[in-house]
C-alpha atoms as a PDB file:
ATOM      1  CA  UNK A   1     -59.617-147.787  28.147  1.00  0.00           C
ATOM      2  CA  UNK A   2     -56.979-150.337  29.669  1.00  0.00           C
ATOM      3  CA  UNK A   3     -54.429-149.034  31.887  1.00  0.00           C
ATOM      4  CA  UNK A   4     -50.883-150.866  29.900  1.00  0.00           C
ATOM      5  CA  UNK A   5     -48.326-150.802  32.322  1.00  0.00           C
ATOM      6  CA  UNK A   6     -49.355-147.575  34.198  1.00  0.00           C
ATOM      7  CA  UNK A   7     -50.070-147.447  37.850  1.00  0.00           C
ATOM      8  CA  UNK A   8     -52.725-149.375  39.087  1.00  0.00           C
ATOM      9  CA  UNK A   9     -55.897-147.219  39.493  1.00  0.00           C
ATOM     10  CA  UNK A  10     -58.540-147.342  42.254  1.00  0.00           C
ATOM     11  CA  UNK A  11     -61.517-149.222  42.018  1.00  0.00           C
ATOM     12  CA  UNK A  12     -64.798-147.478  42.193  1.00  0.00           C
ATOM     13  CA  UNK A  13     -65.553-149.638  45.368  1.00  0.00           C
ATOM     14  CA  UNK A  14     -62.028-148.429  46.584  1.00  0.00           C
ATOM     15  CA  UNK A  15     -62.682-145.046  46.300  1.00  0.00           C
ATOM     16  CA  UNK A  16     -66.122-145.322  47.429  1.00  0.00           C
ATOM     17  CA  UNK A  17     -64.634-146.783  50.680  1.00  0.00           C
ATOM     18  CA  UNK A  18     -61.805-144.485  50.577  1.00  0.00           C
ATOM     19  CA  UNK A  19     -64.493-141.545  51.032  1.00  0.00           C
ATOM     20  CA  UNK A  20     -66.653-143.273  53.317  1.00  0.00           C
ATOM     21  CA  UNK A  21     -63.218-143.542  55.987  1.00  0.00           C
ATOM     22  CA  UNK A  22     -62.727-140.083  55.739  1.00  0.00           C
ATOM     23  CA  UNK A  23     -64.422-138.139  58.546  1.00  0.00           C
ATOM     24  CA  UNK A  24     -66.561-135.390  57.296  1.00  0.00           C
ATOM     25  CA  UNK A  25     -64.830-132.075  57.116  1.00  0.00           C
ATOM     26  CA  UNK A  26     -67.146-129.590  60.101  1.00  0.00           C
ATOM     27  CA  UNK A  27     -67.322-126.032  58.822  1.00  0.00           C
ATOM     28  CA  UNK A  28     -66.998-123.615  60.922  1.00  0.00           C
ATOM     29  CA  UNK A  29     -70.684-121.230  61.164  1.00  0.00           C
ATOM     30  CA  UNK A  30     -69.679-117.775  59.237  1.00  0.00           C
ATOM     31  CA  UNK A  31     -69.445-114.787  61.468  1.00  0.00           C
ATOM     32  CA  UNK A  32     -72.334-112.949  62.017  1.00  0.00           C
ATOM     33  CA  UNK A  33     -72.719-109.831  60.274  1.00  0.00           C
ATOM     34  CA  UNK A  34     -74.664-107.339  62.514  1.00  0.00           C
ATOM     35  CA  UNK A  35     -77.922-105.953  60.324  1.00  0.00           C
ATOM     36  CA  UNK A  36     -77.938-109.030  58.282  1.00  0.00           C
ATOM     37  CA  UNK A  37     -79.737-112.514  58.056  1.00  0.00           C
ATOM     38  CA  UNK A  38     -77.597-115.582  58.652  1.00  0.00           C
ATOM     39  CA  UNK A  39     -80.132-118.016  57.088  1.00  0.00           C
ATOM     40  CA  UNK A  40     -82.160-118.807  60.186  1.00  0.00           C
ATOM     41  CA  UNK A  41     -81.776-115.373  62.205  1.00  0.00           C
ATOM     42  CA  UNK A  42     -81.972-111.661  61.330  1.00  0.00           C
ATOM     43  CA  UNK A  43     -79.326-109.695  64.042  1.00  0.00           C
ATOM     44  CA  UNK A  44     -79.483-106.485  64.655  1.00  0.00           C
ATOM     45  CA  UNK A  45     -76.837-104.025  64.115  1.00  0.00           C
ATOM     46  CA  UNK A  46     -75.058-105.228  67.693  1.00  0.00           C
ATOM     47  CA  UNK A  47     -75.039-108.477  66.894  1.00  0.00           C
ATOM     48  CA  UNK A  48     -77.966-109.120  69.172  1.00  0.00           C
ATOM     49  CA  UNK A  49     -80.605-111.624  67.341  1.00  0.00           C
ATOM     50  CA  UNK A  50     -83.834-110.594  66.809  1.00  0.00           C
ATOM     51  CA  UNK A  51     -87.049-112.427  67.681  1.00  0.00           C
ATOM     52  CA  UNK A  52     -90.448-112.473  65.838  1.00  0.00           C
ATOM     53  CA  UNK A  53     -93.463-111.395  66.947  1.00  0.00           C
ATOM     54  CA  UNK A  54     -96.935-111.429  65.247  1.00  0.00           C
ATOM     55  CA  UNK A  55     -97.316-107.774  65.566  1.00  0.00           C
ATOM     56  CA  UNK A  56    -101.045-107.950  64.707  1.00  0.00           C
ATOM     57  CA  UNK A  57    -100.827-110.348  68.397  1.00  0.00           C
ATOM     58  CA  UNK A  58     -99.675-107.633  70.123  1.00  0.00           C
ATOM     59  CA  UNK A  59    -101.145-104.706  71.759  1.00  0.00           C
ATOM     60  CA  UNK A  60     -99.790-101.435  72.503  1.00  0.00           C
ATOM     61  CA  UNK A  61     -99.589-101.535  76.118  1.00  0.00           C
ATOM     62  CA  UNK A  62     -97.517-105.059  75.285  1.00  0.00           C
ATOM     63  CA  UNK A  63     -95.021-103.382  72.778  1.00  0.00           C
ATOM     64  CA  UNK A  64     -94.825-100.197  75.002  1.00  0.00           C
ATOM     65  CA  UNK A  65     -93.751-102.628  78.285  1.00  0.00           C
ATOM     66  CA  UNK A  66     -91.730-104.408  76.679  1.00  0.00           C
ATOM     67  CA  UNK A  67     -89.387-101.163  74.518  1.00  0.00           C
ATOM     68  CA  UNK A  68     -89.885 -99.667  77.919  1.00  0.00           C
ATOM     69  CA  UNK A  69     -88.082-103.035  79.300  1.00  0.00           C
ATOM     70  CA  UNK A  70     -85.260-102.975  76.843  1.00  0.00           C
ATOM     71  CA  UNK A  71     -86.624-104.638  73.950  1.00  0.00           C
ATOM     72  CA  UNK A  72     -85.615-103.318  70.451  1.00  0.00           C
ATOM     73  CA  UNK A  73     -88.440-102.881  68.202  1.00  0.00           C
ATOM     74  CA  UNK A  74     -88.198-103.739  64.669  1.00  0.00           C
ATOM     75  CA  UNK A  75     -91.385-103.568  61.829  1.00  0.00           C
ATOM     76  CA  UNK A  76     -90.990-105.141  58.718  1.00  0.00           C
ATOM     77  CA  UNK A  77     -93.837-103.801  56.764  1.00  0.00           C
ATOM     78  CA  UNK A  78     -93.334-106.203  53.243  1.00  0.00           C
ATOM     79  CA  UNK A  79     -91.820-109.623  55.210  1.00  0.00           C
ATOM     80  CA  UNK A  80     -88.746-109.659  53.630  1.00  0.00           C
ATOM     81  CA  UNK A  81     -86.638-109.073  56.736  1.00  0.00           C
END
Protein backbone atom coordinates (compact mmCIF):
# COMPACT_ATOMS: atom_id res chain seq x y z
CA UNK A 1 0.00 0.00 0.00
CA UNK A 2 1.12 3.72 -0.81
CA UNK A 3 1.16 6.12 1.90
CA UNK A 4 -1.19 9.35 -0.08
CA UNK A 5 -0.46 12.28 1.72
CA UNK A 6 0.08 10.71 5.22
CA UNK A 7 3.22 11.10 7.20
CA UNK A 8 6.20 9.86 5.84
CA UNK A 9 7.00 6.37 7.29
CA UNK A 10 10.40 4.91 8.25
CA UNK A 11 12.35 2.93 6.07
CA UNK A 12 13.20 -0.56 7.04
CA UNK A 13 16.96 0.52 6.88
CA UNK A 14 15.82 3.52 9.13
CA UNK A 15 14.44 1.58 11.64
CA UNK A 16 16.98 -1.01 11.45
CA UNK A 17 19.49 1.80 12.28
CA UNK A 18 17.16 3.39 14.59
CA UNK A 19 17.45 0.06 16.79
CA UNK A 20 20.95 -0.52 16.25
CA UNK A 21 21.63 3.38 18.07
CA UNK A 22 19.73 2.44 20.86
CA UNK A 23 21.85 1.03 23.70
CA UNK A 24 20.64 -2.25 24.91
CA UNK A 25 18.31 -2.03 27.82
CA UNK A 26 20.61 -4.12 31.10
CA UNK A 27 18.15 -5.99 33.29
CA UNK A 28 18.62 -6.01 36.47
CA UNK A 29 19.43 -10.07 37.93
CA UNK A 30 15.98 -11.06 39.89
CA UNK A 31 16.34 -11.32 43.60
CA UNK A 32 17.27 -14.39 44.91
CA UNK A 33 14.73 -16.42 46.45
CA UNK A 34 16.28 -18.41 49.39
CA UNK A 35 15.42 -22.44 48.78
CA UNK A 36 15.15 -21.89 45.14
CA UNK A 37 17.27 -22.22 41.85
CA UNK A 38 18.11 -19.01 40.02
CA UNK A 39 19.05 -20.78 36.74
CA UNK A 40 22.73 -21.36 37.44
CA UNK A 41 22.67 -21.72 41.42
CA UNK A 42 20.47 -23.55 43.96
CA UNK A 43 20.57 -21.17 47.50
CA UNK A 44 19.74 -22.34 50.44
CA UNK A 45 17.08 -21.10 52.61
CA UNK A 46 19.62 -18.04 53.88
CA UNK A 47 20.38 -17.03 50.79
CA UNK A 48 23.75 -18.69 51.01
CA UNK A 49 24.56 -20.60 47.50
CA UNK A 50 25.14 -23.99 47.51
CA UNK A 51 28.05 -25.87 45.93
CA UNK A 52 28.14 -29.38 44.31
CA UNK A 53 29.89 -32.11 45.29
CA UNK A 54 30.11 -35.64 43.75
CA UNK A 55 28.96 -37.26 46.85
CA UNK A 56 30.03 -40.72 45.61
CA UNK A 57 33.86 -38.55 45.69
CA UNK A 58 33.53 -38.06 49.06
CA UNK A 59 34.21 -39.97 52.10
CA UNK A 60 32.78 -39.80 55.42
CA UNK A 61 35.57 -38.52 57.35
CA UNK A 62 35.51 -35.62 54.35
CA UNK A 63 31.71 -34.79 54.78
CA UNK A 64 32.00 -35.17 58.64
CA UNK A 65 35.14 -32.35 58.63
CA UNK A 66 33.75 -30.37 56.63
CA UNK A 67 29.61 -30.16 58.51
CA UNK A 68 31.86 -30.17 61.51
CA UNK A 69 33.59 -26.91 59.81
CA UNK A 70 30.38 -25.17 59.00
CA UNK A 71 29.43 -26.59 55.82
CA UNK A 72 25.67 -27.23 55.16
CA UNK A 73 24.97 -30.53 53.81
CA UNK A 74 22.46 -31.03 51.22
CA UNK A 75 21.58 -34.73 49.27
CA UNK A 76 19.63 -34.70 46.35
CA UNK A 77 18.79 -38.28 45.90
CA UNK A 78 16.84 -37.96 42.09
CA UNK A 79 19.18 -34.76 40.62
CA UNK A 80 16.58 -32.51 40.25
CA UNK A 81 17.83 -29.97 42.78
Amino acid sequence: MWNKGGPKRPTFAEIVAAVEATPPKILEPPDVTPGHYSGTTLYDLDGHPLDEADGLALEPEEVRAAVLAGARLVWDSCGCG
